[in-house]
PDB file of N, CA and C in Angstrom:
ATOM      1  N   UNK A   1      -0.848  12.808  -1.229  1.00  0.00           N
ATOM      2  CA  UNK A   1       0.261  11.911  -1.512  1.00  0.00           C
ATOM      3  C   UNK A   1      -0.303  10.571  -1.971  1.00  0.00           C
ATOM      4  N   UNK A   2       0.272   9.689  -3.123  1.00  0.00           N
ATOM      5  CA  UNK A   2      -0.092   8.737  -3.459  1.00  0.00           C
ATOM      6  C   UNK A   2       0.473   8.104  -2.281  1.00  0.00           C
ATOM      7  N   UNK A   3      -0.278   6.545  -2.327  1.00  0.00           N
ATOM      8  CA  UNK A   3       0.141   5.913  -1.556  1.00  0.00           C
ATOM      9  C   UNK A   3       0.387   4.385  -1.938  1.00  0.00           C
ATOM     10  N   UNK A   4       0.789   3.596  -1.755  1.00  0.00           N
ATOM     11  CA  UNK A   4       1.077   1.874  -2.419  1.00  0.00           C
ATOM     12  C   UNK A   4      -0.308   1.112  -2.781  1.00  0.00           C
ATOM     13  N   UNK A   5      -1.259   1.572  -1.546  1.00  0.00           N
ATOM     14  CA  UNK A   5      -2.787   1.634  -1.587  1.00  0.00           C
ATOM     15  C   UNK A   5      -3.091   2.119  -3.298  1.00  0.00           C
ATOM     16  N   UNK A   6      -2.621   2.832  -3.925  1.00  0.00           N
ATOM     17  CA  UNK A   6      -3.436   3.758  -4.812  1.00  0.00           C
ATOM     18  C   UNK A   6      -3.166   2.933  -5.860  1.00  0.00           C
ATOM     19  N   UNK A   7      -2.430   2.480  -5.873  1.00  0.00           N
ATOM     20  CA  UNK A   7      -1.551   1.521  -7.319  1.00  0.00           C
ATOM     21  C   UNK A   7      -2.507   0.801  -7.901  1.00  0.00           C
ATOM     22  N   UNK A   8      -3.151  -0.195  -6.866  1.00  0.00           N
ATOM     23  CA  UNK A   8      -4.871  -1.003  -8.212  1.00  0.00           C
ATOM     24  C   UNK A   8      -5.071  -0.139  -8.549  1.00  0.00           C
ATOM     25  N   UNK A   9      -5.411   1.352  -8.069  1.00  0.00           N
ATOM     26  CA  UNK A   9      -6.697   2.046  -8.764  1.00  0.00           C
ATOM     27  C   UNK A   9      -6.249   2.757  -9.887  1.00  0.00           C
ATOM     28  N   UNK A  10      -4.512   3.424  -9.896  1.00  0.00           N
ATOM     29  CA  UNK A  10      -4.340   3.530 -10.570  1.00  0.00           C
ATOM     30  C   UNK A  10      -4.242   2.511 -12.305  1.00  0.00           C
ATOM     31  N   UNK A  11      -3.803   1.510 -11.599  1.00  0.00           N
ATOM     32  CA  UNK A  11      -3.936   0.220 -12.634  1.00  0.00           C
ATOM     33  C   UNK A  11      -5.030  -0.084 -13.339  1.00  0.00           C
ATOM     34  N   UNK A  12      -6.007  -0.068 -12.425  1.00  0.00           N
ATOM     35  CA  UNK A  12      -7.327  -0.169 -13.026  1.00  0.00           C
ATOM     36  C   UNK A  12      -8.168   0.823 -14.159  1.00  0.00           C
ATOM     37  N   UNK A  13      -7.484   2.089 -13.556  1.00  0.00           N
ATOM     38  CA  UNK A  13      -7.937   3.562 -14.702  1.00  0.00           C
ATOM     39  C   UNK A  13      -7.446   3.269 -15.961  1.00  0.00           C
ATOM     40  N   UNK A  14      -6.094   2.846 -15.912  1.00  0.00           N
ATOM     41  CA  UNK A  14      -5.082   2.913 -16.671  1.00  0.00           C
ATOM     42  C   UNK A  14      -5.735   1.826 -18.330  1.00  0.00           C
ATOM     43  N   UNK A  15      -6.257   0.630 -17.392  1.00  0.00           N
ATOM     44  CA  UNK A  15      -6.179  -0.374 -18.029  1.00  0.00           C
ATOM     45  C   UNK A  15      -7.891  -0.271 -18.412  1.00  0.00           C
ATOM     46  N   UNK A  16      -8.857   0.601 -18.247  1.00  0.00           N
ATOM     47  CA  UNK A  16      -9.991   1.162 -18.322  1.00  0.00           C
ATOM     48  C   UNK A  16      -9.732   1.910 -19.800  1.00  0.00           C
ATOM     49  N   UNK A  17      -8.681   2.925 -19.921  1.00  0.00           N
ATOM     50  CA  UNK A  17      -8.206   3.518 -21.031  1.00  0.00           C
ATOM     51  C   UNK A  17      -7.699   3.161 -21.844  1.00  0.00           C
ATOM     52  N   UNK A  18      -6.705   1.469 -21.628  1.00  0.00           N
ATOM     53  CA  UNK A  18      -6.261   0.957 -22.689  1.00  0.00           C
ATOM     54  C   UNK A  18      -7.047   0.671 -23.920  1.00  0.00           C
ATOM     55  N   UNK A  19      -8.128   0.025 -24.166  1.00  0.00           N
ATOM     56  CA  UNK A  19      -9.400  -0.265 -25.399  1.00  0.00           C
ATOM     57  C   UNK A  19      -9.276   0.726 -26.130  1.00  0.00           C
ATOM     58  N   UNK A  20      -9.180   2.165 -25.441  1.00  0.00           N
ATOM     59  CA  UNK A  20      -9.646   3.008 -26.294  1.00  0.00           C
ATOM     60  C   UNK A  20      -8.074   3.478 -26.853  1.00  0.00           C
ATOM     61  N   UNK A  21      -7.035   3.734 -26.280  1.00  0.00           N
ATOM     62  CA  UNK A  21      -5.946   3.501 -27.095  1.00  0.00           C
ATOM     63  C   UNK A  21      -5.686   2.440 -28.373  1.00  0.00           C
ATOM     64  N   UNK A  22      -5.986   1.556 -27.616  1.00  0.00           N
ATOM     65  CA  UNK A  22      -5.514   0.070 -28.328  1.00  0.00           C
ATOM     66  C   UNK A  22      -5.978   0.261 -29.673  1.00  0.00           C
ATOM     67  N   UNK A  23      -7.335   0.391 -29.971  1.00  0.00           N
ATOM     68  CA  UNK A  23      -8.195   0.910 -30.651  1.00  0.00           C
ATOM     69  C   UNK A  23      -7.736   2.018 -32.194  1.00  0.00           C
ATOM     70  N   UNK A  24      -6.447   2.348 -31.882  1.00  0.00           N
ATOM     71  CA  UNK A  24      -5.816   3.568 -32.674  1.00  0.00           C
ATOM     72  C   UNK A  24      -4.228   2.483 -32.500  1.00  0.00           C
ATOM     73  N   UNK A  25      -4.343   1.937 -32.453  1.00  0.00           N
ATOM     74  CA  UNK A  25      -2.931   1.030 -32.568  1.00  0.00           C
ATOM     75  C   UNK A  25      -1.734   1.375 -31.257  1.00  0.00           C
ATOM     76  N   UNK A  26      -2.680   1.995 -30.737  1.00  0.00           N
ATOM     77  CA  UNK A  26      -1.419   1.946 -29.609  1.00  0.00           C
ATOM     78  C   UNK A  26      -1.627   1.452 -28.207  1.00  0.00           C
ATOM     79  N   UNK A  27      -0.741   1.500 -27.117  1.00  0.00           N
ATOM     80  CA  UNK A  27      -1.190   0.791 -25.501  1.00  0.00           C
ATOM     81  C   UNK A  27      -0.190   1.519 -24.668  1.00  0.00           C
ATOM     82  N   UNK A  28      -0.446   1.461 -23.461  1.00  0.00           N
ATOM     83  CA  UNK A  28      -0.551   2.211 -22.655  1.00  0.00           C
ATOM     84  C   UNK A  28       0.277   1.228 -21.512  1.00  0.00           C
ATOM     85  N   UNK A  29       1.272   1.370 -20.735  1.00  0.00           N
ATOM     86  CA  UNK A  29       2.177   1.014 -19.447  1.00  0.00           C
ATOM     87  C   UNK A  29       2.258   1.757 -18.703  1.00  0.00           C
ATOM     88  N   UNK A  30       2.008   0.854 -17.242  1.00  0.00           N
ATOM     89  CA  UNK A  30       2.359   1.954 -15.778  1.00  0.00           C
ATOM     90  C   UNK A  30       3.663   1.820 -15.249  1.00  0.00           C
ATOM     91  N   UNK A  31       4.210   2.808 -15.529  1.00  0.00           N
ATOM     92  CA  UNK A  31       5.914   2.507 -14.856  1.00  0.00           C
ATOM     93  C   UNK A  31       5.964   2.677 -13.297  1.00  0.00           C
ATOM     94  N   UNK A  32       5.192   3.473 -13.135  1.00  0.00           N
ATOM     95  CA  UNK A  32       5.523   3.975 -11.524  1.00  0.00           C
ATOM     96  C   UNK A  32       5.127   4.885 -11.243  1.00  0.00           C
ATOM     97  N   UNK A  33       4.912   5.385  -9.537  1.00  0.00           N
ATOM     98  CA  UNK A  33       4.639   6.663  -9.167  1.00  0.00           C
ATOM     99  C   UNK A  33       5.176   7.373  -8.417  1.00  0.00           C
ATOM    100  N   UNK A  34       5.657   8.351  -8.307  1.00  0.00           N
ATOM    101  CA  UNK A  34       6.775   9.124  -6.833  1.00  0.00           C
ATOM    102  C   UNK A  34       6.337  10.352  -6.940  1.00  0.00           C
ATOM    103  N   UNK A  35       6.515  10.626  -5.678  1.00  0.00           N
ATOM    104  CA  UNK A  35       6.175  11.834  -5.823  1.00  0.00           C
ATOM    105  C   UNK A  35       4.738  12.611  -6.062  1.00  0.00           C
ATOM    106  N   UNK A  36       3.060  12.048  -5.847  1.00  0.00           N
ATOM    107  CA  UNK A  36       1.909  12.323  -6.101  1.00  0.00           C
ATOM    108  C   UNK A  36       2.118  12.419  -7.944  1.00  0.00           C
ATOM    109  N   UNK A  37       2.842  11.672  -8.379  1.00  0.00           N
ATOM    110  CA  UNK A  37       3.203  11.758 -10.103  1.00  0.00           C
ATOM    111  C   UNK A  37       2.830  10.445 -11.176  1.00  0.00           C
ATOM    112  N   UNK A  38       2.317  10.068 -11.980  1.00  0.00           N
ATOM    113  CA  UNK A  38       2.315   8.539 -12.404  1.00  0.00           C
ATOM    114  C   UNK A  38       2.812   8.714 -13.506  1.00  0.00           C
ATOM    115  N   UNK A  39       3.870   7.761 -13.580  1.00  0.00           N
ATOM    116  CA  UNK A  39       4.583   7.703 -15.222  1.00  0.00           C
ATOM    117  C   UNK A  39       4.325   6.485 -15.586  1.00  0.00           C
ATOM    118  N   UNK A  40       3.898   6.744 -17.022  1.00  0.00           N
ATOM    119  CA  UNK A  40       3.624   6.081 -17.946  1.00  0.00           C
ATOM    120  C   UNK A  40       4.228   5.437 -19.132  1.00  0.00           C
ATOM    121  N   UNK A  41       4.142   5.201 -20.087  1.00  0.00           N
ATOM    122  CA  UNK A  41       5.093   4.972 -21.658  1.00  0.00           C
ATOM    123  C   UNK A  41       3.914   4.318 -22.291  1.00  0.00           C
ATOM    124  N   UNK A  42       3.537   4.922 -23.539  1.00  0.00           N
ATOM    125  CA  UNK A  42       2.944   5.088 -24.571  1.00  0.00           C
ATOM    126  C   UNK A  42       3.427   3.989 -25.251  1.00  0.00           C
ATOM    127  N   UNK A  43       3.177   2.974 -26.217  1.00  0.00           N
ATOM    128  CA  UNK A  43       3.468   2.607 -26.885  1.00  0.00           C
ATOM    129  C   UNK A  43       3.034   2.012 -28.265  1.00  0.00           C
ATOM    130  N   UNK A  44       3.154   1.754 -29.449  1.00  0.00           N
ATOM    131  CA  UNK A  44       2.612   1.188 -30.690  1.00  0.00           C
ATOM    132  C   UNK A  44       2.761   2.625 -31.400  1.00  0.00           C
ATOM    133  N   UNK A  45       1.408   2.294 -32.299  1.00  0.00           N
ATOM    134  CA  UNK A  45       1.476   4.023 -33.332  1.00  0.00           C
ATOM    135  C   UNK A  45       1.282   5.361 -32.676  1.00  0.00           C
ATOM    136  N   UNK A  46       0.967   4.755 -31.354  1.00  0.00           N
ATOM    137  CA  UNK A  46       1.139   6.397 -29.724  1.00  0.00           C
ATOM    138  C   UNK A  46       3.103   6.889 -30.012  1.00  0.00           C
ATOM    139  N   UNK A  47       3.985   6.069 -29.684  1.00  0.00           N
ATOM    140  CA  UNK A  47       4.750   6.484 -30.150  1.00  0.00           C
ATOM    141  C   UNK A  47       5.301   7.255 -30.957  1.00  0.00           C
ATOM    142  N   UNK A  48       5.355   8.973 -30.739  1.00  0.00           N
ATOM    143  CA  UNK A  48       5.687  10.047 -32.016  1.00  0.00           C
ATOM    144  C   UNK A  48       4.627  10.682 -32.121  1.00  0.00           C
ATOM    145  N   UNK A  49       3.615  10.086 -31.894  1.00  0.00           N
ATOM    146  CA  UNK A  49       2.523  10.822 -33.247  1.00  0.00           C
ATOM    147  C   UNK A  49       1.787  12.144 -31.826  1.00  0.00           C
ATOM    148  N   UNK A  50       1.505  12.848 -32.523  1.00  0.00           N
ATOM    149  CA  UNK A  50       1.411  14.664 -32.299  1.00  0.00           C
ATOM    150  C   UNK A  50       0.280  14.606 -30.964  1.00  0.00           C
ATOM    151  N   UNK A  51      -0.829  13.855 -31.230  1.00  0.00           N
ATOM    152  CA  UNK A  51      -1.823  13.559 -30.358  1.00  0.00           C
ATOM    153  C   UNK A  51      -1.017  12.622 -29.094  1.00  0.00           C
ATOM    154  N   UNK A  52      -0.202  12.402 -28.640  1.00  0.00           N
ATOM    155  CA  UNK A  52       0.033  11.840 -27.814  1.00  0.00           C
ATOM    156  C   UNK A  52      -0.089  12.345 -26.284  1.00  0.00           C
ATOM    157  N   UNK A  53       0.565  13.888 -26.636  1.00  0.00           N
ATOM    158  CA  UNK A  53       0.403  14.541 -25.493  1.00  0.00           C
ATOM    159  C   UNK A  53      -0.902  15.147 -24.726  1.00  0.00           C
ATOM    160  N   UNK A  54      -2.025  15.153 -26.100  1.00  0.00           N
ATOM    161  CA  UNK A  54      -3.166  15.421 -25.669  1.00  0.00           C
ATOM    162  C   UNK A  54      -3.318  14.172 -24.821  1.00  0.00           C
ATOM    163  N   UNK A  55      -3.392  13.055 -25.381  1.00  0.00           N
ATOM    164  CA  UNK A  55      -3.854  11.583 -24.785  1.00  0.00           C
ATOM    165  C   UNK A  55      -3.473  11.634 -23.556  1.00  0.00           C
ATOM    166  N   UNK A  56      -2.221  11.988 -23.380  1.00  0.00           N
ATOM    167  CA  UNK A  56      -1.729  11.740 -21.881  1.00  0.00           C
ATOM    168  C   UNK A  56      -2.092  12.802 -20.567  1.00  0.00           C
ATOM    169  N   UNK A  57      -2.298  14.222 -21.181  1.00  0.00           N
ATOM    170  CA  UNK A  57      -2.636  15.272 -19.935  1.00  0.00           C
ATOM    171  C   UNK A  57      -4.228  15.426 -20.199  1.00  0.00           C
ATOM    172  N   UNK A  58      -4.883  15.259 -21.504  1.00  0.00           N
ATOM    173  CA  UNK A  58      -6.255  15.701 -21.545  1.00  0.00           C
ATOM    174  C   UNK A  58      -7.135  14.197 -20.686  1.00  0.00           C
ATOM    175  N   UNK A  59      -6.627  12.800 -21.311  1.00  0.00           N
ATOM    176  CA  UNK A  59      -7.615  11.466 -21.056  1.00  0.00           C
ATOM    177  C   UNK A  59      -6.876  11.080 -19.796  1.00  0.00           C
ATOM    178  N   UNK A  60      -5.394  10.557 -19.951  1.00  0.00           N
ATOM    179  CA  UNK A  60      -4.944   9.971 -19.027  1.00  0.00           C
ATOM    180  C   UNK A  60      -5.022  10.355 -17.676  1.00  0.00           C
ATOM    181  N   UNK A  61      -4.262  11.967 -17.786  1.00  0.00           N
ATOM    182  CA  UNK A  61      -4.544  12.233 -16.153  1.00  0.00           C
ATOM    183  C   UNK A  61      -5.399  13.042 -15.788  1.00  0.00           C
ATOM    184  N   UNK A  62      -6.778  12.739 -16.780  1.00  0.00           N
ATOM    185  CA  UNK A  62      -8.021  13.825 -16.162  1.00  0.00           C
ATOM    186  C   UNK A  62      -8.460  12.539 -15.736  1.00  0.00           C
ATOM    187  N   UNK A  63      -8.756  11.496 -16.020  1.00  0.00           N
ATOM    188  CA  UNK A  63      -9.114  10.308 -15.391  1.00  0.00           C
ATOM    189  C   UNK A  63      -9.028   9.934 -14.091  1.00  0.00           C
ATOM    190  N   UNK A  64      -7.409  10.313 -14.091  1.00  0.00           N
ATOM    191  CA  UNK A  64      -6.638   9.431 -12.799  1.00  0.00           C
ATOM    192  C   UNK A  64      -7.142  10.934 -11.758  1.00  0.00           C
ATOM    193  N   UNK A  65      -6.668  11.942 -11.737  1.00  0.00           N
ATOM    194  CA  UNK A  65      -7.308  12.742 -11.417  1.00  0.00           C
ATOM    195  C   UNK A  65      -8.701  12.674 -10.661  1.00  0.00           C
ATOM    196  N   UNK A  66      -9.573  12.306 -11.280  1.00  0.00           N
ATOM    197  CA  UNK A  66     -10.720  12.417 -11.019  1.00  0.00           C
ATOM    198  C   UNK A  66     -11.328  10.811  -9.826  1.00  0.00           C
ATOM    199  N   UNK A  67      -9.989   9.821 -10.274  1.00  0.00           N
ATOM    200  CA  UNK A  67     -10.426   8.863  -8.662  1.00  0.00           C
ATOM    201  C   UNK A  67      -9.523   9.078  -7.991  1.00  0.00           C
ATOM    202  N   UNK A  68      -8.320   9.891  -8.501  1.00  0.00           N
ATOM    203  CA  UNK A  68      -7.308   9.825  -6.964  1.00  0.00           C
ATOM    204  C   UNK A  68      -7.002  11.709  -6.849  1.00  0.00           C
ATOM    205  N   UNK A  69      -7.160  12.569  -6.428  1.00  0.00           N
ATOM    206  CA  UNK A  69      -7.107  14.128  -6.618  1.00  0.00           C
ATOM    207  C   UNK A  69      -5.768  14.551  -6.194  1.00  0.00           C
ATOM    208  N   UNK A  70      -5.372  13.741  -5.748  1.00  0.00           N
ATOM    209  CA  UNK A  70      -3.730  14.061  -4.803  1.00  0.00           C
ATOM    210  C   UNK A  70      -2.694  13.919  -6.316  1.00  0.00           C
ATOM    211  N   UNK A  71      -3.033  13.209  -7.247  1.00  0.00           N
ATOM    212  CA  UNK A  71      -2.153  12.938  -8.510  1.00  0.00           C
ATOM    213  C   UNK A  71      -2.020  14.701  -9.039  1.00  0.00           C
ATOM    214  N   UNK A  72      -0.460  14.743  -8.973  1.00  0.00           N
ATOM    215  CA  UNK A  72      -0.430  16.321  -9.773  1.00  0.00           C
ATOM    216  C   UNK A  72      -0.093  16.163 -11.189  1.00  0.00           C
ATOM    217  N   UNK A  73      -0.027  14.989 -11.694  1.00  0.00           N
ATOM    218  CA  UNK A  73       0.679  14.781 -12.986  1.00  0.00           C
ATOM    219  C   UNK A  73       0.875  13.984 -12.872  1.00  0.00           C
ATOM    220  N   UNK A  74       1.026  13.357 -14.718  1.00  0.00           N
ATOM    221  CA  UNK A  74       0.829  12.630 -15.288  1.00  0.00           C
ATOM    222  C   UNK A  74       2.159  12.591 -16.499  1.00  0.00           C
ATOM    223  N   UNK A  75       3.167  11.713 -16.390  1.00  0.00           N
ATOM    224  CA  UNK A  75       4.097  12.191 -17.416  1.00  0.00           C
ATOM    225  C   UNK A  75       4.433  10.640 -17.777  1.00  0.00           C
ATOM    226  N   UNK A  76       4.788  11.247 -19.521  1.00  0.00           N
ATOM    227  CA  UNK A  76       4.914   9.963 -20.303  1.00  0.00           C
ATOM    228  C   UNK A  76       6.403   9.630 -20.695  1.00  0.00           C
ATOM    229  N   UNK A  77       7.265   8.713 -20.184  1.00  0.00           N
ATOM    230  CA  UNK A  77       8.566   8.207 -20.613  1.00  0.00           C
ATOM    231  C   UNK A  77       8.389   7.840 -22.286  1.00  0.00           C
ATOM    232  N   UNK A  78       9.518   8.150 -22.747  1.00  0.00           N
ATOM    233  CA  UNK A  78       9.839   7.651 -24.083  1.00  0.00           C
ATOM    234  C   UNK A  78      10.402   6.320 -23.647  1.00  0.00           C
TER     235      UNK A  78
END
């Protein structure tokens, strides 16, 4: 289970990955977490474009994943 505890670290992954988004014109927001879940929203030229979903289950939540293991997912708000 995430916990209120987990939120820097999630923040910190998050914002670890932004450069490399940013980088391709787009950035990256933490909306929240419930549920062992972190939602996100994509935004700039991430918005639409086909690679997004890789970005979000292959980078985003193999990342988060890998400092917090209790995260079951990773889902991106429009």
């Amino acid at each position: 289970m995430i916990t209120e505890g987990d939120v820097p670290t999630i923040v910190a992954v998050l914002d670890s990955l932004r450069p490399l988004i940013q980088m391709d014109g787009g950035d990256l927001e933490f909306v929240r977490y419930e549920d062992s879940r972190v939602f996100v929203r994509l935004q700039g030229a991430c918005v639409g474009c086909p690679m997004s979903m890789y970005t979000v289950k292959m980078g985003i939540e193999s990342a988060l994943k890998e400092k917090i293991p209790s995260i079951t997912e990773v889902i991106s708000l429009d």
